[in-house]
Each structure stands twice: as C-alpha cells, then as structure tokens.
N, C-alpha and C. Protein backbone atom coordinates (compact mmCIF):
# COMPACT_ATOMS: atom_id res chain seq x y z
N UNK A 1 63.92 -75.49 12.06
CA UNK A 1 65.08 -76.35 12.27
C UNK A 1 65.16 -76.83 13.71
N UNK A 2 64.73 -75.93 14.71
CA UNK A 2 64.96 -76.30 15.97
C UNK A 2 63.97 -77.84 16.53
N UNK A 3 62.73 -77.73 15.83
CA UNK A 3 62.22 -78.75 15.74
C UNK A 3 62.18 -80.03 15.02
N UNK A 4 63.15 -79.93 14.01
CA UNK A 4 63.08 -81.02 13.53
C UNK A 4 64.56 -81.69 14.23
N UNK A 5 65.14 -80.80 15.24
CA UNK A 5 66.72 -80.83 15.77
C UNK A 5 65.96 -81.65 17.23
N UNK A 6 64.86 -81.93 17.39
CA UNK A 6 64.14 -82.15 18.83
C UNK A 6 64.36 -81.14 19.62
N UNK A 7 64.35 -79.72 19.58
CA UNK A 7 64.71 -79.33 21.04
C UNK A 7 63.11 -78.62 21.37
N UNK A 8 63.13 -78.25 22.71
CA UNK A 8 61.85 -78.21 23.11
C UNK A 8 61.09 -77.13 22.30
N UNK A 9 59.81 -77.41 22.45
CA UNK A 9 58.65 -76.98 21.47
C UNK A 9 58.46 -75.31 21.93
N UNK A 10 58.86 -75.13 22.87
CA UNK A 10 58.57 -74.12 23.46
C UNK A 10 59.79 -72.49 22.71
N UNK A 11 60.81 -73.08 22.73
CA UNK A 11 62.07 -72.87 21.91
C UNK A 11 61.81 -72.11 20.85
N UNK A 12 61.47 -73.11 20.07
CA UNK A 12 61.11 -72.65 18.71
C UNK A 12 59.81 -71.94 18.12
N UNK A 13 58.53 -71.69 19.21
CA UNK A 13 57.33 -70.68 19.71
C UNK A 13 58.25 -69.73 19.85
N UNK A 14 59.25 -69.51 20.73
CA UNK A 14 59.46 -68.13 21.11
C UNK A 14 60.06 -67.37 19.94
N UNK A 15 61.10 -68.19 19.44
CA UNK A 15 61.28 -67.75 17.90
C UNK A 15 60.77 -67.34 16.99
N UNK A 16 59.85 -67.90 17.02
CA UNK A 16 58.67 -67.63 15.79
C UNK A 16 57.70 -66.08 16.27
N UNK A 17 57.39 -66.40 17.30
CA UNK A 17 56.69 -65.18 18.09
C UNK A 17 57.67 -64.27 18.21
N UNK A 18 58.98 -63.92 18.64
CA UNK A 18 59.74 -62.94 17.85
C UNK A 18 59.80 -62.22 16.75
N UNK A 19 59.95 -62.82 15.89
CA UNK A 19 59.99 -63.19 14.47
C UNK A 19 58.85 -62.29 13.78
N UNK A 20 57.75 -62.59 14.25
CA UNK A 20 56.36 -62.21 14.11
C UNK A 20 56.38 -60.61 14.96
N UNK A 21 57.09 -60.50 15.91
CA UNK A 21 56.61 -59.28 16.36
C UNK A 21 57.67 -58.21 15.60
N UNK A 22 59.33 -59.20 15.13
CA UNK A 22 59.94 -57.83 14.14
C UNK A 22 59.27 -57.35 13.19
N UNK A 23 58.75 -58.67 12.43
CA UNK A 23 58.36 -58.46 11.24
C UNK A 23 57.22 -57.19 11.04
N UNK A 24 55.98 -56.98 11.72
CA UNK A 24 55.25 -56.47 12.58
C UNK A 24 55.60 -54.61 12.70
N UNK A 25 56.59 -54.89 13.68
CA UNK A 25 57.19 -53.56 14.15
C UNK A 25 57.42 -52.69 13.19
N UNK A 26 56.50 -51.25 13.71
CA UNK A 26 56.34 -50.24 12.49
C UNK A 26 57.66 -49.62 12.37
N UNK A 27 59.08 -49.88 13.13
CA UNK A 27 60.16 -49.15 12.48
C UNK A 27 61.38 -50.21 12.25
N UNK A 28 62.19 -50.19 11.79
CA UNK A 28 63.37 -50.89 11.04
C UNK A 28 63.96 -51.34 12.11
N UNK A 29 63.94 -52.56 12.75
CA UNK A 29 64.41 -53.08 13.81
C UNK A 29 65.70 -53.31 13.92
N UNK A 30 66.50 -53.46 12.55
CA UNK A 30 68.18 -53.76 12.28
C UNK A 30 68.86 -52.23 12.46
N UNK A 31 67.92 -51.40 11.80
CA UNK A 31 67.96 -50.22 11.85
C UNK A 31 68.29 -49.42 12.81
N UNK A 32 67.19 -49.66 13.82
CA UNK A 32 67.25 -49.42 15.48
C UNK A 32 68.66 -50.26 16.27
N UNK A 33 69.41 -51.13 16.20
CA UNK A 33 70.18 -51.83 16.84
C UNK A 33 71.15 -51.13 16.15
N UNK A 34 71.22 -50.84 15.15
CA UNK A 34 72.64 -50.56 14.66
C UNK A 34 72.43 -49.01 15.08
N UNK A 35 71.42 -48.28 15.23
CA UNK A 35 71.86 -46.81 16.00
C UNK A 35 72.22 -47.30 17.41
N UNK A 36 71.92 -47.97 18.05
CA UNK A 36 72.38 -48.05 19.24
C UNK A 36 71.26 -48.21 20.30
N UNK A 37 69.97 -48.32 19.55
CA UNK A 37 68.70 -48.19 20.41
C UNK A 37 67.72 -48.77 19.98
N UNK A 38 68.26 -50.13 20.59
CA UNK A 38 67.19 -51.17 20.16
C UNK A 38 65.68 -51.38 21.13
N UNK A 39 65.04 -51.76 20.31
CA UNK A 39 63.31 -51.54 21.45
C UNK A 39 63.80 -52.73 21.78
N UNK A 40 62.41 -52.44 22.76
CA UNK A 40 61.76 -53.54 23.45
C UNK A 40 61.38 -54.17 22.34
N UNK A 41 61.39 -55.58 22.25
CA UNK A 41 60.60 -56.89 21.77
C UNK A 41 59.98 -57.60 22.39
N UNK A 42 58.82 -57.66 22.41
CA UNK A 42 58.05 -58.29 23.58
C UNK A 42 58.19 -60.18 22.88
N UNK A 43 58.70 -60.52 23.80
CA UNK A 43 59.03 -62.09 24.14
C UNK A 43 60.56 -62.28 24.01
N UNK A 44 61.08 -61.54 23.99
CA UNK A 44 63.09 -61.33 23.20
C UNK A 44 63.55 -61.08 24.50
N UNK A 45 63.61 -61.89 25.26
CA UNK A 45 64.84 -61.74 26.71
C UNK A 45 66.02 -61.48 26.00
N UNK A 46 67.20 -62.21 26.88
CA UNK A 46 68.52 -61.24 26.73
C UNK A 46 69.61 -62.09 25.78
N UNK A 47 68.99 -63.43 25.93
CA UNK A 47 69.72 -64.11 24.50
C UNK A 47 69.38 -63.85 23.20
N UNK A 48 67.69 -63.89 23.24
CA UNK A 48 66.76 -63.34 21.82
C UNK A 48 67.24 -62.30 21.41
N UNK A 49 67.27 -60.86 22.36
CA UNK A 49 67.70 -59.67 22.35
C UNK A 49 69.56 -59.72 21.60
N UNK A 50 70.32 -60.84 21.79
CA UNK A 50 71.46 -60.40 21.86
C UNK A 50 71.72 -61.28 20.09
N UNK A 51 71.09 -62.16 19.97
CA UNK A 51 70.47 -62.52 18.41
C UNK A 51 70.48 -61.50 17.42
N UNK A 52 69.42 -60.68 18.08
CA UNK A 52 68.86 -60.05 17.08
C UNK A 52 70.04 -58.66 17.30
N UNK A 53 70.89 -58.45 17.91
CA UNK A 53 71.78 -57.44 17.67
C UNK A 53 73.25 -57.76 16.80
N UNK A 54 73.34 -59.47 16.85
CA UNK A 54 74.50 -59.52 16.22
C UNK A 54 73.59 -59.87 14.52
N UNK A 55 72.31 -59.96 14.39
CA UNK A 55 71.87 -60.24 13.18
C UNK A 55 71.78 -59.20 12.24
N UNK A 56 71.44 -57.74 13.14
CA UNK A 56 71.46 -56.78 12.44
C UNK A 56 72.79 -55.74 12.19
N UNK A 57 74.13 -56.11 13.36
CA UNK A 57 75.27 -55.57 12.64
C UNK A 57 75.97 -56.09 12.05
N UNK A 58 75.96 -58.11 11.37
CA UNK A 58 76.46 -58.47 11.23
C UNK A 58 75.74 -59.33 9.42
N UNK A 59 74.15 -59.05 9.61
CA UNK A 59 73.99 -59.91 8.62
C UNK A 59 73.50 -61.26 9.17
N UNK A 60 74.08 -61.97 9.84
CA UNK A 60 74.41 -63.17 9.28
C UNK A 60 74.07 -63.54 11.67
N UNK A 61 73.88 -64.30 11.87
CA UNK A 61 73.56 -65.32 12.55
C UNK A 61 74.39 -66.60 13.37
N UNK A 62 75.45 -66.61 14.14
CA UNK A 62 76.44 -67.46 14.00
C UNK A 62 75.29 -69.21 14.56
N UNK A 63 74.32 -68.82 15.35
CA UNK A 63 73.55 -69.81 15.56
C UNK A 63 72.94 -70.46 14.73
N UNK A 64 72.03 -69.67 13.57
CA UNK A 64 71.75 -69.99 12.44
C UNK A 64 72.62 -70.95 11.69
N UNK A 65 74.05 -70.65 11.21
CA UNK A 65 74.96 -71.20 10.90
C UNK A 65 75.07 -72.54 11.15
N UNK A 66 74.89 -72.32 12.74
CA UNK A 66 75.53 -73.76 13.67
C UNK A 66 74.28 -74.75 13.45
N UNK A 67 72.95 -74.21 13.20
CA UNK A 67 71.57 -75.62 12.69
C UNK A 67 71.93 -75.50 11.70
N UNK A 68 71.92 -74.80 10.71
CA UNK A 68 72.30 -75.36 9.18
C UNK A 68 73.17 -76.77 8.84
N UNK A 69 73.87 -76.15 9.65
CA UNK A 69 75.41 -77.14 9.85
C UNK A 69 74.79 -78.74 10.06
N UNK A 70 73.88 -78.81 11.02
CA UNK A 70 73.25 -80.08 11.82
C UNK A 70 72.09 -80.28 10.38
N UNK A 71 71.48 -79.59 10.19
CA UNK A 71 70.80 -80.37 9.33
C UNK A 71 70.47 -80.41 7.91
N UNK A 72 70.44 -82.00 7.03
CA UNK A 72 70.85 -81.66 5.94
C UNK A 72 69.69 -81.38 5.02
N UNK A 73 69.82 -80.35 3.91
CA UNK A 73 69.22 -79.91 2.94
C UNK A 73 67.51 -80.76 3.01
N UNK A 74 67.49 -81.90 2.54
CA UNK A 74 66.62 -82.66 2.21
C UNK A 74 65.77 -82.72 2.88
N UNK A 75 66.17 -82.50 4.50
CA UNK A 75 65.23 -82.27 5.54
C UNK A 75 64.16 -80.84 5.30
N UNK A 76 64.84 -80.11 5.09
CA UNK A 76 64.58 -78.66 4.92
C UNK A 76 62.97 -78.84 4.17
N UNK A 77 63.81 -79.36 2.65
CA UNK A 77 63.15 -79.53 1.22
C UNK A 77 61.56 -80.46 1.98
N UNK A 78 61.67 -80.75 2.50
CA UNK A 78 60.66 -81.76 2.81
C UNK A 78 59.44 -81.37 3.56
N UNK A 79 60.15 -79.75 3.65
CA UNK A 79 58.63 -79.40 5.30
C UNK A 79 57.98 -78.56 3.98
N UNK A 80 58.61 -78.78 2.37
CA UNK A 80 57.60 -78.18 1.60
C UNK A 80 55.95 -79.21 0.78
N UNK A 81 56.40 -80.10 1.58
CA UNK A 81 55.39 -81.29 1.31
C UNK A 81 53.79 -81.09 2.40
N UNK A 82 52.87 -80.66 1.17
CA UNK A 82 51.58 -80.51 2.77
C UNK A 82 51.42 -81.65 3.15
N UNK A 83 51.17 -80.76 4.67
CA UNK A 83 51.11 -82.16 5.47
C UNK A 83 52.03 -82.40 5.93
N UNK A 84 53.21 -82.25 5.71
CA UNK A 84 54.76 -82.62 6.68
C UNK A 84 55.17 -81.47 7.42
N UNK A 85 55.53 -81.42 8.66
CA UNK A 85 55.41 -80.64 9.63
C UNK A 85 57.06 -81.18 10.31
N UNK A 86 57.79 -80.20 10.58
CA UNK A 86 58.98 -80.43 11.56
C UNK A 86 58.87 -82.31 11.93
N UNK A 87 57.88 -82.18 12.98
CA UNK A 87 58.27 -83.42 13.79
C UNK A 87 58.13 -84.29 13.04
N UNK A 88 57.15 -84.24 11.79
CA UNK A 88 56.83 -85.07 11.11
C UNK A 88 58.37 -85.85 10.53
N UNK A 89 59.10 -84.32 9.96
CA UNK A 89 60.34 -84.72 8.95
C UNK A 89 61.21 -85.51 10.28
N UNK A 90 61.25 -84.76 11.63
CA UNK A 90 62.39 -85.44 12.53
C UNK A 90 61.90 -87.32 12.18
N UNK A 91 60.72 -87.50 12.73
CA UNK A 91 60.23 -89.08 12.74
C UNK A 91 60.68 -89.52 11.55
N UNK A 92 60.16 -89.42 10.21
CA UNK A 92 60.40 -90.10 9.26
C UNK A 92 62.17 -90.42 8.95
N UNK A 93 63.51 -89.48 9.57
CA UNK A 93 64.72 -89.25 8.94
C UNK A 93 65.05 -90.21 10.25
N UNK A 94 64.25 -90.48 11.50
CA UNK A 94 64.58 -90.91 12.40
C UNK A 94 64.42 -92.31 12.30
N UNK A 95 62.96 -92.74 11.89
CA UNK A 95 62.69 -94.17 12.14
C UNK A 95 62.74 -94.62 10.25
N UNK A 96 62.51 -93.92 9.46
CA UNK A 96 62.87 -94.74 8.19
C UNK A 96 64.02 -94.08 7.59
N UNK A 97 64.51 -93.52 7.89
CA UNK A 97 65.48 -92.62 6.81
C UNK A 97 65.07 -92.10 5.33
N UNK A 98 64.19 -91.29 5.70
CA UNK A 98 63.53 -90.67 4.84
C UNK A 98 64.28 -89.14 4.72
N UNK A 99 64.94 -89.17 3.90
CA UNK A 99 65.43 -87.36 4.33
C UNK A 99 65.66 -86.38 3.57
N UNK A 100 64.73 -86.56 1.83
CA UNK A 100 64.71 -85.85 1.11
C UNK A 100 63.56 -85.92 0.50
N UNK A 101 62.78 -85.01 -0.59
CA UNK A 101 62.11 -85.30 -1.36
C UNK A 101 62.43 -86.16 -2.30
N UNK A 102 63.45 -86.37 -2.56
CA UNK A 102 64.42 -87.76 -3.69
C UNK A 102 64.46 -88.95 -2.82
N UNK A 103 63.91 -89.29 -1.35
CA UNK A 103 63.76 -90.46 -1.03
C UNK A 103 62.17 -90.85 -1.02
N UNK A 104 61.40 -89.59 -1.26
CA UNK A 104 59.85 -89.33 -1.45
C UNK A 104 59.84 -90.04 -3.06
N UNK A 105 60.65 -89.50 -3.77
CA UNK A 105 60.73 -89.70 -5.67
C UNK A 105 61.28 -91.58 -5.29
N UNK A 106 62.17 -91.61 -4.69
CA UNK A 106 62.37 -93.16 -4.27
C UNK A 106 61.18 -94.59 -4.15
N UNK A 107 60.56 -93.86 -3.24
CA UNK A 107 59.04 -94.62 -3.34
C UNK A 107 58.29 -94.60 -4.22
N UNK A 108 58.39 -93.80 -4.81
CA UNK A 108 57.41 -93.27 -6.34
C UNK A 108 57.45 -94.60 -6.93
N UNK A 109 59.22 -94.80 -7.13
CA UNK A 109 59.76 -95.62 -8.11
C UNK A 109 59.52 -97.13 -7.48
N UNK A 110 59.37 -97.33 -6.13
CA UNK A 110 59.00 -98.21 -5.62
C UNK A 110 57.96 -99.15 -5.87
N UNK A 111 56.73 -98.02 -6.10
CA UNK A 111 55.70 -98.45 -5.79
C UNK A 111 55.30 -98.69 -7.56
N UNK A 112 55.77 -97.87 -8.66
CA UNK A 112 56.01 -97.87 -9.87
C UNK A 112 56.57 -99.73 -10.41
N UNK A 113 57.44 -100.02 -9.72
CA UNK A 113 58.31 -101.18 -9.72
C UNK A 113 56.96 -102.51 -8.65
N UNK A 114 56.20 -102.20 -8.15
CA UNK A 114 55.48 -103.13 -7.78
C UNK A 114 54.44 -103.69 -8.33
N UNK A 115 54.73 -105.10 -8.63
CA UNK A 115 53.87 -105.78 -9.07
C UNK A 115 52.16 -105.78 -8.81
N UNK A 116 51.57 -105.40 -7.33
CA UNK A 116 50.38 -105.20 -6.87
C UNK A 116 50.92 -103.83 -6.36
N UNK A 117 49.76 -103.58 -5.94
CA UNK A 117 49.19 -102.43 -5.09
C UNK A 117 48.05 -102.46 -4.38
N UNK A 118 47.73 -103.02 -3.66
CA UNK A 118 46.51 -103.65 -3.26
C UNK A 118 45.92 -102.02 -2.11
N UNK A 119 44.24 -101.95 -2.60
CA UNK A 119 44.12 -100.82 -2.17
C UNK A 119 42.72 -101.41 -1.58
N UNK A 120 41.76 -100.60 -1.08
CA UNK A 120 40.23 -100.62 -0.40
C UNK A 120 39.87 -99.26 -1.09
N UNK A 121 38.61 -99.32 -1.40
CA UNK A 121 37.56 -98.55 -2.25
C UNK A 121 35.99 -98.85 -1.51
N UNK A 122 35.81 -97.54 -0.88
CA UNK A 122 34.20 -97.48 -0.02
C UNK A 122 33.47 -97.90 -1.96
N UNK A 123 32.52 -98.45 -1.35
CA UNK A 123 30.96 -98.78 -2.04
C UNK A 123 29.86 -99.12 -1.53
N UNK A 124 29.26 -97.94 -1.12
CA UNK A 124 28.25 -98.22 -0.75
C UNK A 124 27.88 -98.08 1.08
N UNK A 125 27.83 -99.36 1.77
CA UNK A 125 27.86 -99.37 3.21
C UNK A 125 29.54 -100.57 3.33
N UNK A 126 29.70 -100.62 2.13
CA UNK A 126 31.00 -101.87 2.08
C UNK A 126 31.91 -101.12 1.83
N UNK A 127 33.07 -101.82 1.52
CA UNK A 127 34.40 -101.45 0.88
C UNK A 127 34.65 -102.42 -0.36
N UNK A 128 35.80 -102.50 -1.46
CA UNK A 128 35.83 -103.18 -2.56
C UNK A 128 37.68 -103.08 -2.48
N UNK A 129 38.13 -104.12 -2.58
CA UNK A 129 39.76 -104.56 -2.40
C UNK A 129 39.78 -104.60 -4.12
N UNK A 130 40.99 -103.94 -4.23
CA UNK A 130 40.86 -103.99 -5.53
C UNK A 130 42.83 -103.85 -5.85
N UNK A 131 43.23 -103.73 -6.98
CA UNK A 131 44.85 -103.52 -7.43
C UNK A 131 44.71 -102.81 -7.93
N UNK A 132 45.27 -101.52 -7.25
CA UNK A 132 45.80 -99.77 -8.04
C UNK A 132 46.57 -100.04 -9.14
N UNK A 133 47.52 -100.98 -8.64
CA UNK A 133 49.02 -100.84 -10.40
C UNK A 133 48.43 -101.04 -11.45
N UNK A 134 47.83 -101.50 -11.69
CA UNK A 134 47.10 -101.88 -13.58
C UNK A 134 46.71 -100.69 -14.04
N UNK A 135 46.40 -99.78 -13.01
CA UNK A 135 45.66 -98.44 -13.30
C UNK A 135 46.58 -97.08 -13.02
N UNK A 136 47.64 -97.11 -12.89
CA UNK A 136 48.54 -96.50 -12.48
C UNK A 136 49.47 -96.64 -13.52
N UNK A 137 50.04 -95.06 -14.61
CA UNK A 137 50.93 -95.02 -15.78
C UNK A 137 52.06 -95.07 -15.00
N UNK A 138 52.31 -93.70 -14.31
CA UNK A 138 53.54 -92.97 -13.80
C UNK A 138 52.94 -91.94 -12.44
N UNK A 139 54.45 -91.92 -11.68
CA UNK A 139 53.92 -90.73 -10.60
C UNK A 139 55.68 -89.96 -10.92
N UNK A 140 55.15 -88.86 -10.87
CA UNK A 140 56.40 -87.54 -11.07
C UNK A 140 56.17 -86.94 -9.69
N UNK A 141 57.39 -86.58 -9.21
CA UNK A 141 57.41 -85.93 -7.81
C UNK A 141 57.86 -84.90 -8.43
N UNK A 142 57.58 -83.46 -8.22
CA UNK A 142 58.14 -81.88 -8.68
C UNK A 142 58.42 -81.16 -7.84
N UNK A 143 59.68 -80.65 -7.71
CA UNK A 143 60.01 -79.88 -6.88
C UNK A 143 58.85 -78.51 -6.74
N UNK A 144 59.10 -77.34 -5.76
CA UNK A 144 58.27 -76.26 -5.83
C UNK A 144 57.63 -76.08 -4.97
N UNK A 145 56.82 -75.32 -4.34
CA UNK A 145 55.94 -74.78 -3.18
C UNK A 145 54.69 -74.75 -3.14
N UNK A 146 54.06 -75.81 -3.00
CA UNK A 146 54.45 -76.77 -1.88
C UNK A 146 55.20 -77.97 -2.97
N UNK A 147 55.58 -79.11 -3.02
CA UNK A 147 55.78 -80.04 -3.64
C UNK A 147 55.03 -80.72 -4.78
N UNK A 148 54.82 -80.96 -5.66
CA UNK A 148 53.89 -81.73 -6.00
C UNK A 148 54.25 -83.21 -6.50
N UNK A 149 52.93 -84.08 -6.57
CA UNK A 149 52.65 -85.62 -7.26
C UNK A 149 51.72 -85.16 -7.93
N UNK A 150 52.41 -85.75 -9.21
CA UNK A 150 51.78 -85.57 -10.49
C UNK A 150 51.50 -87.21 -10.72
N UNK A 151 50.29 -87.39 -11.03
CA UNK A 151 50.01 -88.88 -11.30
C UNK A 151 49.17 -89.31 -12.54
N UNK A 152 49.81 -89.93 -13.19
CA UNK A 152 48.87 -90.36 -14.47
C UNK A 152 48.32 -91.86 -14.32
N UNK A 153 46.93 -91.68 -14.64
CA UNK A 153 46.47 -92.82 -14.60
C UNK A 153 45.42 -93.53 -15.44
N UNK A 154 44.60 -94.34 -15.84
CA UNK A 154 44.39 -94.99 -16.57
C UNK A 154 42.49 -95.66 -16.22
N UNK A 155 41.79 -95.42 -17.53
CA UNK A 155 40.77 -96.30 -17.08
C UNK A 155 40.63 -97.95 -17.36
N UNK A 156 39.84 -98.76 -16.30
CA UNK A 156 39.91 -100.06 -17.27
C UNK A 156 38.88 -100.28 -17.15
N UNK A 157 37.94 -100.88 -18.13
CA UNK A 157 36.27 -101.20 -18.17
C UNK A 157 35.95 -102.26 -17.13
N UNK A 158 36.76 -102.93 -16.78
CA UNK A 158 36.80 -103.94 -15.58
C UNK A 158 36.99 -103.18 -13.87
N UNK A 159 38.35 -102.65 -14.10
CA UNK A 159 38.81 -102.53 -13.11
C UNK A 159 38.41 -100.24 -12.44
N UNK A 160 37.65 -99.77 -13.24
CA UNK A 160 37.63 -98.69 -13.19
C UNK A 160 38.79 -97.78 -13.37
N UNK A 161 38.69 -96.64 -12.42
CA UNK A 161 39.70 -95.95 -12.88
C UNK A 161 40.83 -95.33 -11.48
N UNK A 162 41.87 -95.07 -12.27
CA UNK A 162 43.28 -94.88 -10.93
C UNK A 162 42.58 -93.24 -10.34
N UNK A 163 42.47 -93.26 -9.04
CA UNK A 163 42.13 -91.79 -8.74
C UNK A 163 43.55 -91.40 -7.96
N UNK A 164 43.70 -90.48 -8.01
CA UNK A 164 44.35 -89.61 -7.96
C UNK A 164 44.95 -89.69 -6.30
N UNK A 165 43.87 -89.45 -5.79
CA UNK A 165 43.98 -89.22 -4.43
C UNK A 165 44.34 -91.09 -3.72
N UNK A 166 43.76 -91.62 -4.62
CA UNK A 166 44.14 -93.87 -4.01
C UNK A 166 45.83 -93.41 -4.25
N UNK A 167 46.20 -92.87 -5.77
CA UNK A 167 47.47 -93.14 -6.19
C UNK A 167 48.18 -92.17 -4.48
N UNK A 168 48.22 -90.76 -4.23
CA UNK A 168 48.74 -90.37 -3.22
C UNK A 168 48.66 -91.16 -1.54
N UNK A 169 47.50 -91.61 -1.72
CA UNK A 169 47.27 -92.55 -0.33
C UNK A 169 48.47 -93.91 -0.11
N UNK A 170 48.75 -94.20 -1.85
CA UNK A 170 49.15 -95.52 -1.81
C UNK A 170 50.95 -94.77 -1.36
N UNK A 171 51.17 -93.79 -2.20
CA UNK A 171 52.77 -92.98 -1.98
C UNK A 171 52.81 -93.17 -0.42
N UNK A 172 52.02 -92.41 0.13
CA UNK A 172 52.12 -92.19 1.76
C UNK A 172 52.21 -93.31 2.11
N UNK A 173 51.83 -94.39 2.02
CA UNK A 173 51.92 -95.96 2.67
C UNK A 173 53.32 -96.46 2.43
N UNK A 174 53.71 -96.51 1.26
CA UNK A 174 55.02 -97.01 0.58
C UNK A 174 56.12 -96.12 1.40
N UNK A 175 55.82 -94.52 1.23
CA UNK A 175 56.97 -94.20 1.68
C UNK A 175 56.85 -93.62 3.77
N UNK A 176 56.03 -94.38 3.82
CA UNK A 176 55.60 -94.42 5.27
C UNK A 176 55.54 -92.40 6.02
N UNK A 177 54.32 -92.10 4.93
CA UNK A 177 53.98 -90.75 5.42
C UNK A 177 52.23 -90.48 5.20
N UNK A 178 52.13 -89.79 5.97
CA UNK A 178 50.51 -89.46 5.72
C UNK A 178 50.38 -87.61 4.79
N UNK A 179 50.47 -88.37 3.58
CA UNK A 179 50.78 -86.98 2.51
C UNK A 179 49.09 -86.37 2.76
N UNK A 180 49.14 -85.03 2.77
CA UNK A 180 48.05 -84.32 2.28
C UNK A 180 47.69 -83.36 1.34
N UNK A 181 46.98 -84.03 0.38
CA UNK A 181 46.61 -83.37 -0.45
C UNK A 181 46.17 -81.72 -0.50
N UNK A 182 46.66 -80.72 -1.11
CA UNK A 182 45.88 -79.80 -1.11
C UNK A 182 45.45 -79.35 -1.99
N UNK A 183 45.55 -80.23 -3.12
CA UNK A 183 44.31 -79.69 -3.85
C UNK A 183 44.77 -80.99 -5.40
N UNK A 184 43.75 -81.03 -6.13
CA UNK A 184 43.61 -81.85 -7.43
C UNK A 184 43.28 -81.78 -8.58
N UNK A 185 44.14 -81.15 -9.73
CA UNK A 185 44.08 -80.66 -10.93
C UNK A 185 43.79 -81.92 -12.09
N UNK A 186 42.67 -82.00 -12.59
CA UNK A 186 42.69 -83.20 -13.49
C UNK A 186 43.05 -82.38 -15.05
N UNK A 187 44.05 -82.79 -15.16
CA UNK A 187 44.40 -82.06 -17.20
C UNK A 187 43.96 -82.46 -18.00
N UNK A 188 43.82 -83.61 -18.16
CA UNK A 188 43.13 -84.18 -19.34
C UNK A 188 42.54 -85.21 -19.34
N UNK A 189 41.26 -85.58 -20.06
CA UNK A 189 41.63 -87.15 -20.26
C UNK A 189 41.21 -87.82 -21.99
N UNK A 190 42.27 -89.03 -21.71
CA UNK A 190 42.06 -89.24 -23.32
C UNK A 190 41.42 -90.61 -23.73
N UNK A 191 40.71 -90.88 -24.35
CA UNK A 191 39.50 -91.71 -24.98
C UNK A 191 39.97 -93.12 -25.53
N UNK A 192 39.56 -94.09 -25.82
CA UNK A 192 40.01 -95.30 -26.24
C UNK A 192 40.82 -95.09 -28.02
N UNK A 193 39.39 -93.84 -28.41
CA UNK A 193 39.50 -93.61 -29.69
C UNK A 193 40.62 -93.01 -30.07
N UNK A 194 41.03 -91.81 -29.21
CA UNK A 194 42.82 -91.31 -29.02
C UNK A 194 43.65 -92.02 -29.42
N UNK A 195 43.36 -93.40 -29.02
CA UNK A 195 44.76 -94.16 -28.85
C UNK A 195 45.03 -94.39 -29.89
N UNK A 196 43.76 -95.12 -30.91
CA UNK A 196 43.76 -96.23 -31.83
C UNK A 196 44.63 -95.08 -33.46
C-alpha cells in the first residue's frame, strides 16, 4: 500500500524486511511484547519497534487502518494480476483511471465491442498485420490468485487462428497495461465437424 500511496521506496523495504525477519524469528514475537520483552528486530528502529508493540497488544494497527482508508479495494485486487506491481497499479489509477480488476473486465468488453483489432504476427524474417476480432469468441476476466483471462477463440482457414497470448497482448494495449502471462492452459478444441 505504501507504494502504490507514492511514498518512498525505501519505506516500504524496511517494512517488508521487518516483516520477513518476524516472520522468521524462532519465538512468538506478539508473544514476547506482550510479556514485556520484546527483542531486538534487526531493521525495526523506534517507530517500527513501537508498530509492532501496539500490533501485538492490540491486534489491529491504527496505521494500517489509516492506508486502508486511502486506498480503494480495486487497487489492492489488482497487484493480483502478474505482472502488475505497486507502481504499476499507482500509474495506471493515476494516468488512466484504471482501479479495479472490473475496469480490467471493462476493456475486455471494449475490445469485445470493437469492430477491428488490428494486430502484427512475426513470419519468418517479416511480420504479417492481420485482424484479431474475427478470431476472437469471448474474453472472461476471473477473479483469484493470480487473476485470470480466459479467452476463447476461433480458427479461420483464411485468417488462422486467435492465440491466446495476441488475445492478452491486445487486453494490455486496450486497457493500457503490459499484462504478463504466467502461464497457458489450452482446454479444448472443437472441429468444423462439432459444429455441424
């Protein structure tokens, strides 16, 4: 949160490197504060230190509270997209107003609703300009960890076939993000003869 809030990069390292050394620590660190004898934390000066004493007699975080407060949900939902990273989500909510995965499902429908899609396809030592939409059924955005695009697509004896990875390239363009794939499940595919 602190990074997608802009505050310095350094900030939110020390946090994390905290974080990493409770988690870590071979005895009950909430444990230890609430007897009265809290360790050393190596990187936890006296604000970190004073964090982590009202976190463990209290639960709860009043700072925590106070970023929640600043930022909304959708932002959150969004650093579950690979490839989207804090600064990433600050830029996109900043310069397009992008600020949920439902403005991610937005473009879907965008690009669903467009007449072309005009894409480039390597062949060879060339490239080949060609129109994704003819070849493109549907794209489903799914919530979950990490996010997924589910894309159905289509062969044409002319125009070949919608890949998977053109259809995500084309999302990232539309909804002005550089999505990364991590990985590509093909389920099925069905035959001319299927149809008839």
């Amino acid at each position: 949160m602190l990074e997608i809030m802009g505050e310095v990069v350094y900030k939110s390292v020390a946090y994390r490197r905290v974080a990493d050394v409770v988690e870590r620590y071979p005895d009950d660190v909430a444990a230890l504060y609430r007897r009265e004898t809290p360790p050393k934390i190596a990187g936890a000066g006296p604000a970190l230190s004073a964090k982590l004493a009202e976190l463990a007699e209290t639960g709860e975080l009043a700072y925590h509270r106070k970023l929640r407060a600043q930022v909304p949900d959708g932002l959150l939902d969004m650093l579950r997209v690979p490839g989207v990273g804090p600064r990433t989500v600050k830029l996109l909510h900043e310069e397009l107003g992008i600020d949920s995965v439902d403005a991610l499902r937005a473009a879907a429908n965008e690009l669903l609703a467009a007449p072309r899609i005009p894409r480039q396809r390597p062949k060879g030592d060339d490239s080949v300009e060609y129109d994704l939409r003819p070849l493109l059924i549907d794209i489903t955005i799914e919530d979950g960890q990490p996010v997924a695009v589910i894309t159905r697509t289509r062969f044409h004896p002319e125009l070949g076939t919608g890949r998977p990875e053109e259809v995500v390239a084309a999302l990232g363009d539309q909804a002005g993000l550089s999505l990364e794939i991590a990985a590509i499940v093909r389920d099925r595919l069905i035959l001319a003869e299927d149809l008839g």
